[in-house]
PDB file of N, CA and C in Angstrom:
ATOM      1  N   UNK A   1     108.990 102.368 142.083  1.00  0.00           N
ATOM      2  CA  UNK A   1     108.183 101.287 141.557  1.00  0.00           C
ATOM      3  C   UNK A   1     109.078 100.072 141.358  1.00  0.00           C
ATOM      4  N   UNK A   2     108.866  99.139 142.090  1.00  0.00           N
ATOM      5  CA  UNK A   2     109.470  97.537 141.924  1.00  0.00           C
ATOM      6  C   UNK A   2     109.020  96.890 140.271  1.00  0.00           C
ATOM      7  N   UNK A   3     110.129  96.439 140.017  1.00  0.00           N
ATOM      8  CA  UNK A   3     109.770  95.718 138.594  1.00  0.00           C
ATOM      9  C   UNK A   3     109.759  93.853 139.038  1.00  0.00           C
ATOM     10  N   UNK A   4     109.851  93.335 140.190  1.00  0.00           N
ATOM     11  CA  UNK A   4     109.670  92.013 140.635  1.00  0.00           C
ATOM     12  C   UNK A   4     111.211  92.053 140.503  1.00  0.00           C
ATOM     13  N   UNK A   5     112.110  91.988 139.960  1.00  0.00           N
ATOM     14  CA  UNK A   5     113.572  91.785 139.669  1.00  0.00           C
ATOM     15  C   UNK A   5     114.932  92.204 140.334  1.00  0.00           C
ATOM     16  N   UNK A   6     115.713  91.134 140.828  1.00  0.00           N
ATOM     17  CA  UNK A   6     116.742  92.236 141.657  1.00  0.00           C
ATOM     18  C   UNK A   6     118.131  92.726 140.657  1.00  0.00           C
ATOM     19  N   UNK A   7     117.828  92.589 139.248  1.00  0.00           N
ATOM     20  CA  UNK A   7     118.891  93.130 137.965  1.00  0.00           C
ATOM     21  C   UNK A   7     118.158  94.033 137.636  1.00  0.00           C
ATOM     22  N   UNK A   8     119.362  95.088 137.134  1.00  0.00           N
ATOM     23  CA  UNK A   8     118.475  96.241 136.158  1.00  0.00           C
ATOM     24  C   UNK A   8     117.746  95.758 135.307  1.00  0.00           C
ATOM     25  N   UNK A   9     116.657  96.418 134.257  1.00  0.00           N
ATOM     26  CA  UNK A   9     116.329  96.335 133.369  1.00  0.00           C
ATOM     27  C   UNK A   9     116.958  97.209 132.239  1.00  0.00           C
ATOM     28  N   UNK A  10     116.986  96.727 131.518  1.00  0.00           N
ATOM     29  CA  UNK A  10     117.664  97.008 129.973  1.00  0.00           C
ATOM     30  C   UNK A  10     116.385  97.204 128.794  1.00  0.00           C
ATOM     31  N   UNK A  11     116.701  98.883 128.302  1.00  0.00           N
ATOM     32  CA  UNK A  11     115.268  99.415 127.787  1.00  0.00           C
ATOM     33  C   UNK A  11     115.867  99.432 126.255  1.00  0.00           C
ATOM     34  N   UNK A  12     115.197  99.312 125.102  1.00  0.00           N
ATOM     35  CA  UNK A  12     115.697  99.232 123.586  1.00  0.00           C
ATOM     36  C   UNK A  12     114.693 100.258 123.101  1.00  0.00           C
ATOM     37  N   UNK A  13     115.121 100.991 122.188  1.00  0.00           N
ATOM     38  CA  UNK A  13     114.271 102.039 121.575  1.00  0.00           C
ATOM     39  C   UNK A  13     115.251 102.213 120.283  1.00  0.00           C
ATOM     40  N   UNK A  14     114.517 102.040 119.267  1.00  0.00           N
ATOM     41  CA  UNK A  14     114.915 102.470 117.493  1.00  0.00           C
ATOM     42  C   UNK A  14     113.673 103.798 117.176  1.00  0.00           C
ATOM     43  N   UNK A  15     113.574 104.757 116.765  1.00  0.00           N
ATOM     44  CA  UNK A  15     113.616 105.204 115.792  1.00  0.00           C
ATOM     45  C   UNK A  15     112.627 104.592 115.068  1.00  0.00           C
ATOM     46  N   UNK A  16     111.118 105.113 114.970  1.00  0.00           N
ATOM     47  CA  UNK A  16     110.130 104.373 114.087  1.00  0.00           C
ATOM     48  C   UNK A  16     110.726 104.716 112.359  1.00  0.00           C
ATOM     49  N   UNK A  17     110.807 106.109 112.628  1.00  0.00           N
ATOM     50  CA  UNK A  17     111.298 106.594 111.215  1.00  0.00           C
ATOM     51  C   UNK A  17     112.784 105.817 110.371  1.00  0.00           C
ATOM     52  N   UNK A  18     113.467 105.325 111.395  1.00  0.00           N
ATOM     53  CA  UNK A  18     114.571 105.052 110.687  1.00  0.00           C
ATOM     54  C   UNK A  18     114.702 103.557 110.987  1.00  0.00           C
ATOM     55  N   UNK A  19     113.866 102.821 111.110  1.00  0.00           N
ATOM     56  CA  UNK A  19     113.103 101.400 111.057  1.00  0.00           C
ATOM     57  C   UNK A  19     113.059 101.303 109.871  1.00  0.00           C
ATOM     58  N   UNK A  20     111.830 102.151 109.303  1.00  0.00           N
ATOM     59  CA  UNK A  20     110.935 102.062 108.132  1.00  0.00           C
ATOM     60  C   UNK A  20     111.995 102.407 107.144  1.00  0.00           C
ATOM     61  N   UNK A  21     112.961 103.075 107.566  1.00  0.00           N
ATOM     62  CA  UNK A  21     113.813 103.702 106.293  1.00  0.00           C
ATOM     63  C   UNK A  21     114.308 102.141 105.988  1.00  0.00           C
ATOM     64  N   UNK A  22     115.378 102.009 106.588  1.00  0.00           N
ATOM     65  CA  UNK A  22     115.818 100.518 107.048  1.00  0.00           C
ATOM     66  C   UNK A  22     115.028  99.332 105.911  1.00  0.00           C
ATOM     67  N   UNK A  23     113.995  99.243 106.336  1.00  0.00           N
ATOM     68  CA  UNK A  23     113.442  98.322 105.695  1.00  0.00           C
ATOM     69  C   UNK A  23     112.987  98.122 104.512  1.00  0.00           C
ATOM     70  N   UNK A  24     112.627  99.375 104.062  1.00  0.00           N
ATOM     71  CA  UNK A  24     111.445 100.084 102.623  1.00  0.00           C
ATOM     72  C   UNK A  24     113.322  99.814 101.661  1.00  0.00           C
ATOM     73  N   UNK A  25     114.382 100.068 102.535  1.00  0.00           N
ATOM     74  CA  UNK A  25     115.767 100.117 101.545  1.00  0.00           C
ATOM     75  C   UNK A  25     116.431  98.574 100.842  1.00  0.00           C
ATOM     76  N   UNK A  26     115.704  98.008 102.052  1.00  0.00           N
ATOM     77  CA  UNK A  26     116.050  96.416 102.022  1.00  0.00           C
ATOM     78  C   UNK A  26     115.295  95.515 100.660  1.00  0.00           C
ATOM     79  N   UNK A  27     116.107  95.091  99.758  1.00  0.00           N
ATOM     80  CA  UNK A  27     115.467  94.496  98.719  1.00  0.00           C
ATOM     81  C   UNK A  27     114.540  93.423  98.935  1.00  0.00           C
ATOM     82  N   UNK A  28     114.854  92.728 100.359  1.00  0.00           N
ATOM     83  CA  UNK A  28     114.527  91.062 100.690  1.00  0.00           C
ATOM     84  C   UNK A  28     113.099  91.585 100.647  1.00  0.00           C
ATOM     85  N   UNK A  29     112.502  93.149 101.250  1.00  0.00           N
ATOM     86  CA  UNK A  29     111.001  93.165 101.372  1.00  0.00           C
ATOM     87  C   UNK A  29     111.065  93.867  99.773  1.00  0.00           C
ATOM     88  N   UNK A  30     111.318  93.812  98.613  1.00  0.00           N
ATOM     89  CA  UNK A  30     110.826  94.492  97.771  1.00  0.00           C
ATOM     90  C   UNK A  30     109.286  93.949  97.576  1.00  0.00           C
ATOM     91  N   UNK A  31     109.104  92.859  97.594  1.00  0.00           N
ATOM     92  CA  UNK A  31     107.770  91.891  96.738  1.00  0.00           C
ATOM     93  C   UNK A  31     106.535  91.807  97.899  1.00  0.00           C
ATOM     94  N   UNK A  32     106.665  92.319  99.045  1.00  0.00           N
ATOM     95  CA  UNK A  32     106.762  92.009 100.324  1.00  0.00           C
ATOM     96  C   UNK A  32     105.891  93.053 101.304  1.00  0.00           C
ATOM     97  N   UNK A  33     106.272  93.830 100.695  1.00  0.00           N
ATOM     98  CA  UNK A  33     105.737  94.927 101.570  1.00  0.00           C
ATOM     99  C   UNK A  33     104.919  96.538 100.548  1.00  0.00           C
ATOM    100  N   UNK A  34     104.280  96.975 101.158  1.00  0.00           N
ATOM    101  CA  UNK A  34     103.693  97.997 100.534  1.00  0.00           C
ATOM    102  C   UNK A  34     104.625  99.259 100.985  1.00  0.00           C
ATOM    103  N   UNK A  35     104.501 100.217 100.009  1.00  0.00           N
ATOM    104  CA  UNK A  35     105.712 101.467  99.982  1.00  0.00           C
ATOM    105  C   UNK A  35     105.115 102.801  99.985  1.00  0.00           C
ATOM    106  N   UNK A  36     103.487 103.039 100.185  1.00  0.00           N
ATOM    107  CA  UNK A  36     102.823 103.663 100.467  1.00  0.00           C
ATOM    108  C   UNK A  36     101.840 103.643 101.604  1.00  0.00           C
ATOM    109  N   UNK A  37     100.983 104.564 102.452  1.00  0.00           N
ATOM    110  CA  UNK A  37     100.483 104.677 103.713  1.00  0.00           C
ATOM    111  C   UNK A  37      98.967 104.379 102.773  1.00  0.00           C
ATOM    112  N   UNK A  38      98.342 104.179 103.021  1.00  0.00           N
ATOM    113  CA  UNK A  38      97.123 103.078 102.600  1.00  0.00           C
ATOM    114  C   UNK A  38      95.795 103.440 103.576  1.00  0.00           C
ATOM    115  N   UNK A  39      94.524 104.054 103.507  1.00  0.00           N
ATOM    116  CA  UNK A  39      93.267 103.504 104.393  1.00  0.00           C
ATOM    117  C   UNK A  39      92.469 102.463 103.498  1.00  0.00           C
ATOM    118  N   UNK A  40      92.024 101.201 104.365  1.00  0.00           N
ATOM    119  CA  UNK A  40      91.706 100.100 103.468  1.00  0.00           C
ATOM    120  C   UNK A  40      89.948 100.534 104.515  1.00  0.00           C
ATOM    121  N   UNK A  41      88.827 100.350 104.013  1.00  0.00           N
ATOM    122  CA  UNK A  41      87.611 100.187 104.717  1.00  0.00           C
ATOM    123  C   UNK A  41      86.890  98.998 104.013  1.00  0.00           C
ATOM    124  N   UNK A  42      86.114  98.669 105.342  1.00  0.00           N
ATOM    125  CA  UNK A  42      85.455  97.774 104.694  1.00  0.00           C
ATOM    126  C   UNK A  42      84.029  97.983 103.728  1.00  0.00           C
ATOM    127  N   UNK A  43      83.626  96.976 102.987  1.00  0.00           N
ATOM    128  CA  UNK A  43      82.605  97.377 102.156  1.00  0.00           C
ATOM    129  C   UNK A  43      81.305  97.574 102.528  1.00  0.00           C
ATOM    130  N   UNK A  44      81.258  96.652 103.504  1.00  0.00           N
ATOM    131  CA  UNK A  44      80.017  96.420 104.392  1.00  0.00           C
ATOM    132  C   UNK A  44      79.640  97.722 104.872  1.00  0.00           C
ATOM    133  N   UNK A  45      80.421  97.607 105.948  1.00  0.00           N
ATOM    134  CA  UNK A  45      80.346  98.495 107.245  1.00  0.00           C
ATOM    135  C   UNK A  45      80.736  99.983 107.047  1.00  0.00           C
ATOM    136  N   UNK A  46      81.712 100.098 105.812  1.00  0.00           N
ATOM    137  CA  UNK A  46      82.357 101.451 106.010  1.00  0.00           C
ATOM    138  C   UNK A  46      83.437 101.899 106.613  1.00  0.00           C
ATOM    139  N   UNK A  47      83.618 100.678 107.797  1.00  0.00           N
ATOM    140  CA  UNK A  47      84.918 101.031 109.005  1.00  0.00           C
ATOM    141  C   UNK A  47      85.816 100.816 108.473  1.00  0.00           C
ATOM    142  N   UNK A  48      87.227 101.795 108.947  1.00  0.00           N
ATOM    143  CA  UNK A  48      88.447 101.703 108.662  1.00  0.00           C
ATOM    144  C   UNK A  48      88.711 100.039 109.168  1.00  0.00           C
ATOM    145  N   UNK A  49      89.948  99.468 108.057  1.00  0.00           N
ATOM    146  CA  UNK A  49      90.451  98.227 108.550  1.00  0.00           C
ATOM    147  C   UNK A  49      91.927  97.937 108.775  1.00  0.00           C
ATOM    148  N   UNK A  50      92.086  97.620 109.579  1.00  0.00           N
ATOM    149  CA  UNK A  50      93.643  98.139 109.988  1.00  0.00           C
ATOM    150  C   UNK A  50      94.208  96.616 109.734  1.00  0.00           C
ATOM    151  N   UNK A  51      94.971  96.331 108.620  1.00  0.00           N
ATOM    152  CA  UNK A  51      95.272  95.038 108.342  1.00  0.00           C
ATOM    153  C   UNK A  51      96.974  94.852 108.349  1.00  0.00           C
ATOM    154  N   UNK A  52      97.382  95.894 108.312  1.00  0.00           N
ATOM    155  CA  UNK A  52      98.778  95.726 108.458  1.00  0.00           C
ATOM    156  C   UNK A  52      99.311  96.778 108.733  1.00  0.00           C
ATOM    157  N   UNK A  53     100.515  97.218 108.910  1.00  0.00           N
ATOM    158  CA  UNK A  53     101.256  98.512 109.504  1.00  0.00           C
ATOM    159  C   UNK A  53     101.077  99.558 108.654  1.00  0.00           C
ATOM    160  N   UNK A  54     100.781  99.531 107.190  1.00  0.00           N
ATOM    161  CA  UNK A  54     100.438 100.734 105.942  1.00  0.00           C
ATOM    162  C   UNK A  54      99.603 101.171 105.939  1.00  0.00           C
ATOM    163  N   UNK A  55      98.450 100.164 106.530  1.00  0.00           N
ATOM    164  CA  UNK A  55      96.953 100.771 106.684  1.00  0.00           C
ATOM    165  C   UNK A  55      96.449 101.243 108.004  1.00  0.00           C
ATOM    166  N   UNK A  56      97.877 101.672 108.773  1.00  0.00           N
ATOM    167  CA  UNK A  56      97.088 102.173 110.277  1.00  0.00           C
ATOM    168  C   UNK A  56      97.914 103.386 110.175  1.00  0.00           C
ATOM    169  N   UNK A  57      97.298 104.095 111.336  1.00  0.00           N
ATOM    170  CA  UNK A  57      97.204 105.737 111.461  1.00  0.00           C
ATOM    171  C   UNK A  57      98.677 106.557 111.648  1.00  0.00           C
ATOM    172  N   UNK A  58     100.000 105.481 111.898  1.00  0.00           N
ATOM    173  CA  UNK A  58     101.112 106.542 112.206  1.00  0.00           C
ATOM    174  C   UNK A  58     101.589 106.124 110.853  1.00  0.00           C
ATOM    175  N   UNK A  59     101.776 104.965 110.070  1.00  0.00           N
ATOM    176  CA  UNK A  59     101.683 105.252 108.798  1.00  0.00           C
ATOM    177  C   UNK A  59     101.220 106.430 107.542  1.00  0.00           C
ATOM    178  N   UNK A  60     100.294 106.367 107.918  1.00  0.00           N
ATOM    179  CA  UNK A  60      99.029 107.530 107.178  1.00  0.00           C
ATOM    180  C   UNK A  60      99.650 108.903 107.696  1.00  0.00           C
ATOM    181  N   UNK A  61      99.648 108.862 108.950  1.00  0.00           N
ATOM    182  CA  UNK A  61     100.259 110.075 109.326  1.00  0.00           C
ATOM    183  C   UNK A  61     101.429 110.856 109.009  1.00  0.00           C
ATOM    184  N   UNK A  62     102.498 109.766 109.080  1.00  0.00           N
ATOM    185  CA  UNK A  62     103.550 110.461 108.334  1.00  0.00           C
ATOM    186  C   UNK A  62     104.159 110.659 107.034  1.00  0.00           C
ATOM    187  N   UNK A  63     102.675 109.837 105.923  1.00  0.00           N
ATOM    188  CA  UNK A  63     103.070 110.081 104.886  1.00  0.00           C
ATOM    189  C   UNK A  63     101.993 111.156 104.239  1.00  0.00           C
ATOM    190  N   UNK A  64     101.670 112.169 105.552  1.00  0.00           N
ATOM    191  CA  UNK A  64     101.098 113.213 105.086  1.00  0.00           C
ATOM    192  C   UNK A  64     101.800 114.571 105.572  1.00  0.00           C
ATOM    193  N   UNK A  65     102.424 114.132 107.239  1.00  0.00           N
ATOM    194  CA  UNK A  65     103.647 114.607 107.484  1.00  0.00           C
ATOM    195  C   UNK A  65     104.766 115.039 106.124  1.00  0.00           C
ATOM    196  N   UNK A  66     105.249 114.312 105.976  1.00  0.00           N
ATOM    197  CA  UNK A  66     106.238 114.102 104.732  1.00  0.00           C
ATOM    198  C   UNK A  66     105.609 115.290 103.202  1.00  0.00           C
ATOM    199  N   UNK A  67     104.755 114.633 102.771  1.00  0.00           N
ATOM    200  CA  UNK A  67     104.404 115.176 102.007  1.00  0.00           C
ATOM    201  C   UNK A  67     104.090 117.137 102.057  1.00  0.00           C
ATOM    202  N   UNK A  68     103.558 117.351 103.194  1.00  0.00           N
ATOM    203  CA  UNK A  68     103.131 118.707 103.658  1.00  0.00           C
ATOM    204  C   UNK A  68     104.841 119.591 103.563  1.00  0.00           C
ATOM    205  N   UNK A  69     105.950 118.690 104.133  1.00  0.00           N
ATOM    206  CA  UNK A  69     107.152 118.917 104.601  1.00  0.00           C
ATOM    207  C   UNK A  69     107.837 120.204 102.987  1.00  0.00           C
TER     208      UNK A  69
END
């Protein structure tokens, strides 16, 4: 498979888990960020609302992961 390019490509991969560690450790987000996995729905409708990275599903997931652990 051609990527259009005649240089390699150069691939980056972190670690979702040790992102989040990373960051949740970092004081600059203390005020900033939420420190728990969150489902927010709406009132109306009922539907899940996915408003930021705490309130979506690999969040949720691994802080049930974790917990089960």
């Amino acid at each position: 498979m051609s990527h259009g390019s005649q240089k390699p490509l150069k691939f980056w991969f972190r670690d979702p888990q040790e992102v989040l560690k990373v960051q949740l450790s970092n004081r600059d987000f203390a005020n900033e960020m939420d420190f728990a996995a969150k489902k927010v729905f709406d009132a109306k409708t009922k539907q899940h609302r996915y408003q930021d990275f705490m309130s979506g599903e690999w969040a949720w997931e691994q802080s049930v992961r974790c917990h089960s652990i």
